[in-house]
PDB file of N, CA and C in Angstrom:
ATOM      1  N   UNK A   1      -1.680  11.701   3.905  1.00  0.00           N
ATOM      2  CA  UNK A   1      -0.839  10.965   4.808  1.00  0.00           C
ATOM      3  C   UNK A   1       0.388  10.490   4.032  1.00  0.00           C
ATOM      4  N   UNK A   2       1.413  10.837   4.304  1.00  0.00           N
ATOM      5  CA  UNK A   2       2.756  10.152   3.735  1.00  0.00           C
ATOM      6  C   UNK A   2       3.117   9.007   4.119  1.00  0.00           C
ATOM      7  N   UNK A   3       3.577   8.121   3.096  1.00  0.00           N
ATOM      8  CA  UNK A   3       3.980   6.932   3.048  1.00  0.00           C
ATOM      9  C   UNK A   3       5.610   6.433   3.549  1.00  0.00           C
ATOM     10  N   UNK A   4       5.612   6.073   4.712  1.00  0.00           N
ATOM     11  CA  UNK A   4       6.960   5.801   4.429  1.00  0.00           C
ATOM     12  C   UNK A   4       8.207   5.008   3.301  1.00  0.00           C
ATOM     13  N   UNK A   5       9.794   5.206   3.419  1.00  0.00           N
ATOM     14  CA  UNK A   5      10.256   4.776   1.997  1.00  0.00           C
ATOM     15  C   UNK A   5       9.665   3.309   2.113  1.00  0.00           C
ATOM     16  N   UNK A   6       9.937   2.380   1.222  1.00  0.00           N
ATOM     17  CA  UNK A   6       9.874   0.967   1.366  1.00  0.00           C
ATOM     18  C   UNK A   6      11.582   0.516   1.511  1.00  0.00           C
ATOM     19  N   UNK A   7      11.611  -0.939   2.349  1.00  0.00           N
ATOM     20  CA  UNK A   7      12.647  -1.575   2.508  1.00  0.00           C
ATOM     21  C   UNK A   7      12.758  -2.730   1.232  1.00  0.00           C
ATOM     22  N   UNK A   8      14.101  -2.654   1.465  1.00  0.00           N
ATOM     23  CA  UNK A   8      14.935  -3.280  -0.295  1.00  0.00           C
ATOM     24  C   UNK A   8      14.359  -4.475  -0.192  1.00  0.00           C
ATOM     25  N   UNK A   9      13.546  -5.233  -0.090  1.00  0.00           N
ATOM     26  CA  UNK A   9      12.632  -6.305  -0.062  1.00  0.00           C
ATOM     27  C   UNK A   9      11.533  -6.003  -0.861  1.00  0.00           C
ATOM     28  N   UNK A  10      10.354  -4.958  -0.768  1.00  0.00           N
ATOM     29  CA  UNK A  10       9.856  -4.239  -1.313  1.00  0.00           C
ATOM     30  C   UNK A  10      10.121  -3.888  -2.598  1.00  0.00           C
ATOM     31  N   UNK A  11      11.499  -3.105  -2.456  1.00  0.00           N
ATOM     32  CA  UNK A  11      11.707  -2.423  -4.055  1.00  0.00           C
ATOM     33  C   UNK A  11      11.943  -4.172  -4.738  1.00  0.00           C
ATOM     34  N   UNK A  12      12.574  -4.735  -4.229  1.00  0.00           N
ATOM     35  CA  UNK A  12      12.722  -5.859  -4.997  1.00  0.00           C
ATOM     36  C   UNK A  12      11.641  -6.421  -5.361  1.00  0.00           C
ATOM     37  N   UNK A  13      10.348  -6.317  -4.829  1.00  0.00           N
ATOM     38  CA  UNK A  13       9.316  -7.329  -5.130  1.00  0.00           C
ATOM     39  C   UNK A  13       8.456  -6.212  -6.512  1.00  0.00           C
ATOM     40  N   UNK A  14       8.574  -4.808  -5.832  1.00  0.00           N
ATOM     41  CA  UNK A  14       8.063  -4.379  -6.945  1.00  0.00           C
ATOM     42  C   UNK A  14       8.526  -4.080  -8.164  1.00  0.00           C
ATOM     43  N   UNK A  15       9.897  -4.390  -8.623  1.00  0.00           N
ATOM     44  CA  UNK A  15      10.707  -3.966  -9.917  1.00  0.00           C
ATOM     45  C   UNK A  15      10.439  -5.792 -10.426  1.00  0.00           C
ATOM     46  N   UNK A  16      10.598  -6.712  -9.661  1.00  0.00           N
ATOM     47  CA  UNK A  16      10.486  -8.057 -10.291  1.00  0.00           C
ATOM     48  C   UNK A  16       8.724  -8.115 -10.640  1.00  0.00           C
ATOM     49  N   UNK A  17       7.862  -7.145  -9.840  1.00  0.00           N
ATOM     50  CA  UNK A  17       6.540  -7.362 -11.026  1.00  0.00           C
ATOM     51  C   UNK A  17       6.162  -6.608 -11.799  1.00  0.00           C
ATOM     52  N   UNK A  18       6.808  -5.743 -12.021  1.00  0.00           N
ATOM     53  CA  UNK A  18       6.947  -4.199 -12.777  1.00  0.00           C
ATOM     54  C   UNK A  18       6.029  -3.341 -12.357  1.00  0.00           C
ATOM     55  N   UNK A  19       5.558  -2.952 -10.869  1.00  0.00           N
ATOM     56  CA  UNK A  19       4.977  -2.086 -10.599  1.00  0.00           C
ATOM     57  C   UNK A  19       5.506  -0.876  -9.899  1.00  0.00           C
ATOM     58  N   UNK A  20       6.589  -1.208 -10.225  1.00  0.00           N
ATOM     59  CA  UNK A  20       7.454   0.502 -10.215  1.00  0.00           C
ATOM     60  C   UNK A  20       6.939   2.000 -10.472  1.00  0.00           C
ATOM     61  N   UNK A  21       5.944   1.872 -11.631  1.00  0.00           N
ATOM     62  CA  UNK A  21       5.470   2.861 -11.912  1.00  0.00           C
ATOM     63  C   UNK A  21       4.450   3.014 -11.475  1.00  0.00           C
ATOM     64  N   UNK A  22       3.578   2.091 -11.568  1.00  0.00           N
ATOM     65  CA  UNK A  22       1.705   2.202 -10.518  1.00  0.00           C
ATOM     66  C   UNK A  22       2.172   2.097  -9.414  1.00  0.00           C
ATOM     67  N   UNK A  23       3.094   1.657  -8.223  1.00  0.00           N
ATOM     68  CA  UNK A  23       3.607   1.869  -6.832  1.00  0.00           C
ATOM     69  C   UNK A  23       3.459   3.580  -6.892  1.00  0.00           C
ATOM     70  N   UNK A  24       4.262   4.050  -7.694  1.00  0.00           N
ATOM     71  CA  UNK A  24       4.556   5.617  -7.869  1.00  0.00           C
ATOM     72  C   UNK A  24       3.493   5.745  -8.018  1.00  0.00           C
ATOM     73  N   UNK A  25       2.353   6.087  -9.127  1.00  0.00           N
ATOM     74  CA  UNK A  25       0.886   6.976  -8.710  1.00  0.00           C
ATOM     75  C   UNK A  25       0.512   6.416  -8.001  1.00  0.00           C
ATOM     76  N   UNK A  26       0.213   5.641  -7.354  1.00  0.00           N
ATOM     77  CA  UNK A  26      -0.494   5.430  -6.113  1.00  0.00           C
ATOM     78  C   UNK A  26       0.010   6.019  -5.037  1.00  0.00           C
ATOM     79  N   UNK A  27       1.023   5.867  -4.677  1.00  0.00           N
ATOM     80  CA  UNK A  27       1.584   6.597  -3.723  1.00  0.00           C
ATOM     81  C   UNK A  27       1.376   8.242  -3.246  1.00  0.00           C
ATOM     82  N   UNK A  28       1.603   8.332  -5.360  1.00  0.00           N
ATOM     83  CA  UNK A  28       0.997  10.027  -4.948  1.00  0.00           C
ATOM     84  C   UNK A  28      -0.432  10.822  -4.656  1.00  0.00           C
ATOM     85  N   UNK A  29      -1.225   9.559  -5.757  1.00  0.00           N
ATOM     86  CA  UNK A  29      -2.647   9.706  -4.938  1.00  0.00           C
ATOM     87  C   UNK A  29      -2.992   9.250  -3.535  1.00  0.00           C
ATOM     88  N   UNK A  30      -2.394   8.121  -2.985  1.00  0.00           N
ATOM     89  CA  UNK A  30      -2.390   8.222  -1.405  1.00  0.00           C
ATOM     90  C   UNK A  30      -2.079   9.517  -0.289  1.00  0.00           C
ATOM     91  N   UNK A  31      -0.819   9.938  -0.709  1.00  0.00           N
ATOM     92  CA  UNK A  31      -0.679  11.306  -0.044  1.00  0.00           C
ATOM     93  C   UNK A  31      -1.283  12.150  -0.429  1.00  0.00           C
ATOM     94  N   UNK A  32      -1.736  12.433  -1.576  1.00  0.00           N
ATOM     95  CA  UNK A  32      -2.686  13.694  -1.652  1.00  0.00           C
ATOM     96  C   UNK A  32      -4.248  13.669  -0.978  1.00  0.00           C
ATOM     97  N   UNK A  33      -4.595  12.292  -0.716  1.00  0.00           N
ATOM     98  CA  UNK A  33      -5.808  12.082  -0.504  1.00  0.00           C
ATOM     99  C   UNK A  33      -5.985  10.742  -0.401  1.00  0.00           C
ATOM    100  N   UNK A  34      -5.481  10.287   1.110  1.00  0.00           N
ATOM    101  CA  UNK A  34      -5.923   8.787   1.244  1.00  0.00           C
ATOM    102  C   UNK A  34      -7.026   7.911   1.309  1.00  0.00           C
ATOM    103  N   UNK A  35      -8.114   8.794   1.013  1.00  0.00           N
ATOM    104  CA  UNK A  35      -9.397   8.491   1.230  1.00  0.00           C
ATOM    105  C   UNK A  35     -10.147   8.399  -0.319  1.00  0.00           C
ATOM    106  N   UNK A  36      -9.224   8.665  -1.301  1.00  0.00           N
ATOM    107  CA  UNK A  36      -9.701   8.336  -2.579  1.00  0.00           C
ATOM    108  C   UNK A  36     -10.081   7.276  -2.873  1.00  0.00           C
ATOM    109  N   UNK A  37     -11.571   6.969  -3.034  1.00  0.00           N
ATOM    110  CA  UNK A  37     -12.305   5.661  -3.620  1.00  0.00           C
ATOM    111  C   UNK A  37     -11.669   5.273  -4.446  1.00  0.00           C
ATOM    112  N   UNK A  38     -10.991   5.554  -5.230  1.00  0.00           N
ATOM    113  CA  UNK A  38     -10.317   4.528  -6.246  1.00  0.00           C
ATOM    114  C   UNK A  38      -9.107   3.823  -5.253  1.00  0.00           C
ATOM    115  N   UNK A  39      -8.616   4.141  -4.644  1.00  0.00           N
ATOM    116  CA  UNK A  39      -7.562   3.390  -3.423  1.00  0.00           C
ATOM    117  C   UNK A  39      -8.093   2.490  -2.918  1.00  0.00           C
ATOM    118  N   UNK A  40      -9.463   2.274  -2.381  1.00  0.00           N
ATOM    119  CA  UNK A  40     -10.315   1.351  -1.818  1.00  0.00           C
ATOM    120  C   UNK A  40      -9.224   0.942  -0.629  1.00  0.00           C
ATOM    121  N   UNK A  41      -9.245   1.933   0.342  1.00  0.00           N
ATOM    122  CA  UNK A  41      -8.430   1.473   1.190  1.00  0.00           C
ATOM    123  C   UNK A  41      -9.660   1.443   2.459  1.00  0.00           C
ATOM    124  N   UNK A  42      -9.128  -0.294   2.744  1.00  0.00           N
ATOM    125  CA  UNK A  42      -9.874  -1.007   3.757  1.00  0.00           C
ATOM    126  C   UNK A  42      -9.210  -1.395   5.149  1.00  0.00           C
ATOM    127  N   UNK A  43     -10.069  -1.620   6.175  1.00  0.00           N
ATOM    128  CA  UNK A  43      -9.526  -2.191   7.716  1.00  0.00           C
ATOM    129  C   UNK A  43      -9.389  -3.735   7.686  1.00  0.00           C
ATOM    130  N   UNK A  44      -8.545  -4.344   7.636  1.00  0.00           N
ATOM    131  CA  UNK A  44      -8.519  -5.701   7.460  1.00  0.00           C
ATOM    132  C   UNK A  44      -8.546  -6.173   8.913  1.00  0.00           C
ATOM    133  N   UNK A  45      -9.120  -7.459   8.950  1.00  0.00           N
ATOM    134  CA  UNK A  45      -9.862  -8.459  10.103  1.00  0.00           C
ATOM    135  C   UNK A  45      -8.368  -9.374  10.570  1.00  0.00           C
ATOM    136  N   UNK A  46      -8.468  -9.327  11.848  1.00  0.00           N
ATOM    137  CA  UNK A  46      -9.266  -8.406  13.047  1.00  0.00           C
ATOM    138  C   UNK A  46      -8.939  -6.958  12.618  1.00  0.00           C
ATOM    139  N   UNK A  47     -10.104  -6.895  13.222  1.00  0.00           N
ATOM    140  CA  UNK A  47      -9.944  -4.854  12.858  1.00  0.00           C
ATOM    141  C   UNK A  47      -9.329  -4.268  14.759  1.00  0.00           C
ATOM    142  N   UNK A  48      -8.958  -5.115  14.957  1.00  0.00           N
ATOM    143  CA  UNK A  48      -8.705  -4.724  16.450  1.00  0.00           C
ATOM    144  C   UNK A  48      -6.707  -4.229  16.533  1.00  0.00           C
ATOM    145  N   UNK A  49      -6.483  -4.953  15.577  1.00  0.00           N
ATOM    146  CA  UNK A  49      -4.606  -4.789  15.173  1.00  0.00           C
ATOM    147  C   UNK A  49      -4.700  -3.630  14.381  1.00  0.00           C
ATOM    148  N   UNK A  50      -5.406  -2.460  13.517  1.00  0.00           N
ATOM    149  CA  UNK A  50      -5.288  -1.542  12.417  1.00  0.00           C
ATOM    150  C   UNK A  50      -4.596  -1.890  12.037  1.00  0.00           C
ATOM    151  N   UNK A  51      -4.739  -2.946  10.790  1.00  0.00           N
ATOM    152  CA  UNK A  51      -3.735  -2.591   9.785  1.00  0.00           C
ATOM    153  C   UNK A  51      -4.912  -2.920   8.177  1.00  0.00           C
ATOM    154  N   UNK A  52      -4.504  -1.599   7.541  1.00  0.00           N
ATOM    155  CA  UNK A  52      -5.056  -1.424   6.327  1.00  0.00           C
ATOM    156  C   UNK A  52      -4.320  -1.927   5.248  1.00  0.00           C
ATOM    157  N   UNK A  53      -5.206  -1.825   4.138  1.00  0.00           N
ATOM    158  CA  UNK A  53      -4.535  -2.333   2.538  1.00  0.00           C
ATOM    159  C   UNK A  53      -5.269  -0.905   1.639  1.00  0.00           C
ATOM    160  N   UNK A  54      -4.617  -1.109   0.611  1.00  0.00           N
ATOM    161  CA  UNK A  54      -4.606  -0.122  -0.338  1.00  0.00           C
ATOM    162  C   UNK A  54      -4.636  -1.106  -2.024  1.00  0.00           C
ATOM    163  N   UNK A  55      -5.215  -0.459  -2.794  1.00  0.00           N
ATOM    164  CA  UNK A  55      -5.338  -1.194  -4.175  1.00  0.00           C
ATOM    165  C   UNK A  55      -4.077  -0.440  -4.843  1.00  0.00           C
ATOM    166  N   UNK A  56      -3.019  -1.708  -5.310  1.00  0.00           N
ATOM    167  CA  UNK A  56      -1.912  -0.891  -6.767  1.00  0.00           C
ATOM    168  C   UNK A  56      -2.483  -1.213  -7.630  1.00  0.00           C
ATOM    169  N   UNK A  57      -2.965  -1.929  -7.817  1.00  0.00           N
ATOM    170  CA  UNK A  57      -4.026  -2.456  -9.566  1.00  0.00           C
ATOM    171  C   UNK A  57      -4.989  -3.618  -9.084  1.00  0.00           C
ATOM    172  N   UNK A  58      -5.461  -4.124 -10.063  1.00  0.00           N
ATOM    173  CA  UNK A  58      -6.405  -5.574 -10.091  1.00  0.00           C
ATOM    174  C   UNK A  58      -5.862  -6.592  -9.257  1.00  0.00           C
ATOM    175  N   UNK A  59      -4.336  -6.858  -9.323  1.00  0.00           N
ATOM    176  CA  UNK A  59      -4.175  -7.829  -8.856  1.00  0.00           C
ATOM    177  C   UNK A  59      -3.267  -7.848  -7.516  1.00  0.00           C
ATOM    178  N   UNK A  60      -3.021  -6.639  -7.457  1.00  0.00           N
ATOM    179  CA  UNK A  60      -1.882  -6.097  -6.469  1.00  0.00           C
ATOM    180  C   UNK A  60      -2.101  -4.997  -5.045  1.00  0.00           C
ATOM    181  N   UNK A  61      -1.904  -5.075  -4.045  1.00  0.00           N
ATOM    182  CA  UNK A  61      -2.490  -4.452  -2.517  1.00  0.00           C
ATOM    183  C   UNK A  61      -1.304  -4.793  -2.034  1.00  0.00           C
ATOM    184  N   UNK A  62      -1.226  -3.161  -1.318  1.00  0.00           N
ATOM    185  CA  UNK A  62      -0.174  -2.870   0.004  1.00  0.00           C
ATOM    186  C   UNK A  62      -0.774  -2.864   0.881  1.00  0.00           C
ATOM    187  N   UNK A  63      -0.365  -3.429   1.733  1.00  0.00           N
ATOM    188  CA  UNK A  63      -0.629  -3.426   3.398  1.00  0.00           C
ATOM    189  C   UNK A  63       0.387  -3.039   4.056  1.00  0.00           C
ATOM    190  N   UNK A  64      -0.736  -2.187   5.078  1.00  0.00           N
ATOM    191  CA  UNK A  64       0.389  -0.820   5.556  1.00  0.00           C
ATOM    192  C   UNK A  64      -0.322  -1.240   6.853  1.00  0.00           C
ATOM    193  N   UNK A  65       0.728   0.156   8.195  1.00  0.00           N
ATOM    194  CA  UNK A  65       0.042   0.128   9.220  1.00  0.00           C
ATOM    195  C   UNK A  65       0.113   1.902   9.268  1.00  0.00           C
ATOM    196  N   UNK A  66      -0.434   2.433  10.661  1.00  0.00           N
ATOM    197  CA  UNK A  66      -0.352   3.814  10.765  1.00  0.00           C
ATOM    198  C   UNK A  66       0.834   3.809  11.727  1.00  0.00           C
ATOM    199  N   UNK A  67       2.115   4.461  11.434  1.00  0.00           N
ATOM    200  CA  UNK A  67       2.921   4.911  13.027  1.00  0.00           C
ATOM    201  C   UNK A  67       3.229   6.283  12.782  1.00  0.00           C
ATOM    202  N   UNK A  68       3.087   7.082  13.774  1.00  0.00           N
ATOM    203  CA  UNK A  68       3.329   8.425  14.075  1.00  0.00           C
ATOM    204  C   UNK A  68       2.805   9.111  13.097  1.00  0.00           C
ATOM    205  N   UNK A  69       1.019   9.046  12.419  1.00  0.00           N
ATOM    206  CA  UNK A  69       1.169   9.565  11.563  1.00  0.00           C
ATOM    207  C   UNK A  69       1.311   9.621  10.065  1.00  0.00           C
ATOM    208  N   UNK A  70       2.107   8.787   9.737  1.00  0.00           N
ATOM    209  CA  UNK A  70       2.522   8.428   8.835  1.00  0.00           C
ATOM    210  C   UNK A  70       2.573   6.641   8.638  1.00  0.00           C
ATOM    211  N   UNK A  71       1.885   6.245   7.023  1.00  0.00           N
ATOM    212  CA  UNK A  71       1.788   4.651   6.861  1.00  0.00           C
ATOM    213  C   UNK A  71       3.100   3.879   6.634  1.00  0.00           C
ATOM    214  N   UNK A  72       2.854   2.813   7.259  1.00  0.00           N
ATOM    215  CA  UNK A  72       4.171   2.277   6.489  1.00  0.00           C
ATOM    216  C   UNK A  72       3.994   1.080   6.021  1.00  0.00           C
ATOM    217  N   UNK A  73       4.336   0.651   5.191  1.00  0.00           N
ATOM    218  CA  UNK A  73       3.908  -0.400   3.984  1.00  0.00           C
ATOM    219  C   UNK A  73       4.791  -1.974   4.819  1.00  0.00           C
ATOM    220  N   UNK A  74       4.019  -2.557   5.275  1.00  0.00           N
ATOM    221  CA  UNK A  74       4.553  -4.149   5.669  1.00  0.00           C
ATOM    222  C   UNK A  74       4.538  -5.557   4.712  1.00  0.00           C
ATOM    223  N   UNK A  75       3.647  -5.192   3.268  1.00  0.00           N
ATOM    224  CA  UNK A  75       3.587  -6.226   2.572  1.00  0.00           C
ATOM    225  C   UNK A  75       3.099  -5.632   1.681  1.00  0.00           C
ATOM    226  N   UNK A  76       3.974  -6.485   0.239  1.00  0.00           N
ATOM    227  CA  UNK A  76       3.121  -5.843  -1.414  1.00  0.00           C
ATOM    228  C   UNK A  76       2.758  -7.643  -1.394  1.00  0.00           C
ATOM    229  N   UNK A  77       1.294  -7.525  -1.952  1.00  0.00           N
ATOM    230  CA  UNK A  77       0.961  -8.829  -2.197  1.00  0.00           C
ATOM    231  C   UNK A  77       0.278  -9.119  -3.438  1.00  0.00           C
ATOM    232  N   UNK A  78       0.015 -10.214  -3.893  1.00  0.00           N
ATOM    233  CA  UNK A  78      -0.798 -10.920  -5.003  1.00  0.00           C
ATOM    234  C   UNK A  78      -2.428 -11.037  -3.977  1.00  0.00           C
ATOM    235  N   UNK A  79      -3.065 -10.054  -4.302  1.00  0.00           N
ATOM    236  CA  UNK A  79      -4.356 -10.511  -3.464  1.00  0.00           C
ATOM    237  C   UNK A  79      -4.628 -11.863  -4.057  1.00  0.00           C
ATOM    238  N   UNK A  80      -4.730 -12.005  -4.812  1.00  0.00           N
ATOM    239  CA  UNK A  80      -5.821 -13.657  -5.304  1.00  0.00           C
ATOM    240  C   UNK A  80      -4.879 -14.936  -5.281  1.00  0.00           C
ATOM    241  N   UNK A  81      -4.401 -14.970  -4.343  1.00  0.00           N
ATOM    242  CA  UNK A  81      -2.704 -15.556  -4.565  1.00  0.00           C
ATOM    243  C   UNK A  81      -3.536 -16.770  -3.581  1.00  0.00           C
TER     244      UNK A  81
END
């Protein structure tokens, strides 16, 4: 499933935590195979809205939704925040 680009909010949040580069493999292991257990990509509650998260590292998850197909990333967050 392809990811859509991210909006300059985004790139900004991810160059100010330096995950510029793990954003990038993840991304590419997402499209090659979004269902890769190491992605641990989950249905977050309510599960009635679909919208999923994805693991960038230990401390870091995108939350995306599905449109047309294709995900699109609505939040990079600090999970333990």
């Amino acid at each position: 499933m392809k990811i859509k680009p991210l909006n300059k909010k985004q790139l900004k949040y991810i160059a100010k935590h330096s995950l510029k580069k793990r954003y990038d493999k993840t991304k590419e292991l997402f499209e090659a195979d979004y269902t890769h257990p190491s992605l641990n990509v989950e249905l977050l509650l309510p599960k009635h809205l679909k919208i999923y998260s994805f693991i960038l590292d230990i401390k870091y998850r995108a939350v995306f939704i599905v449109v047309d197909g294709e995900a699109e990333i609505i939040s990079i967050t600090n999970h333990y925040r």
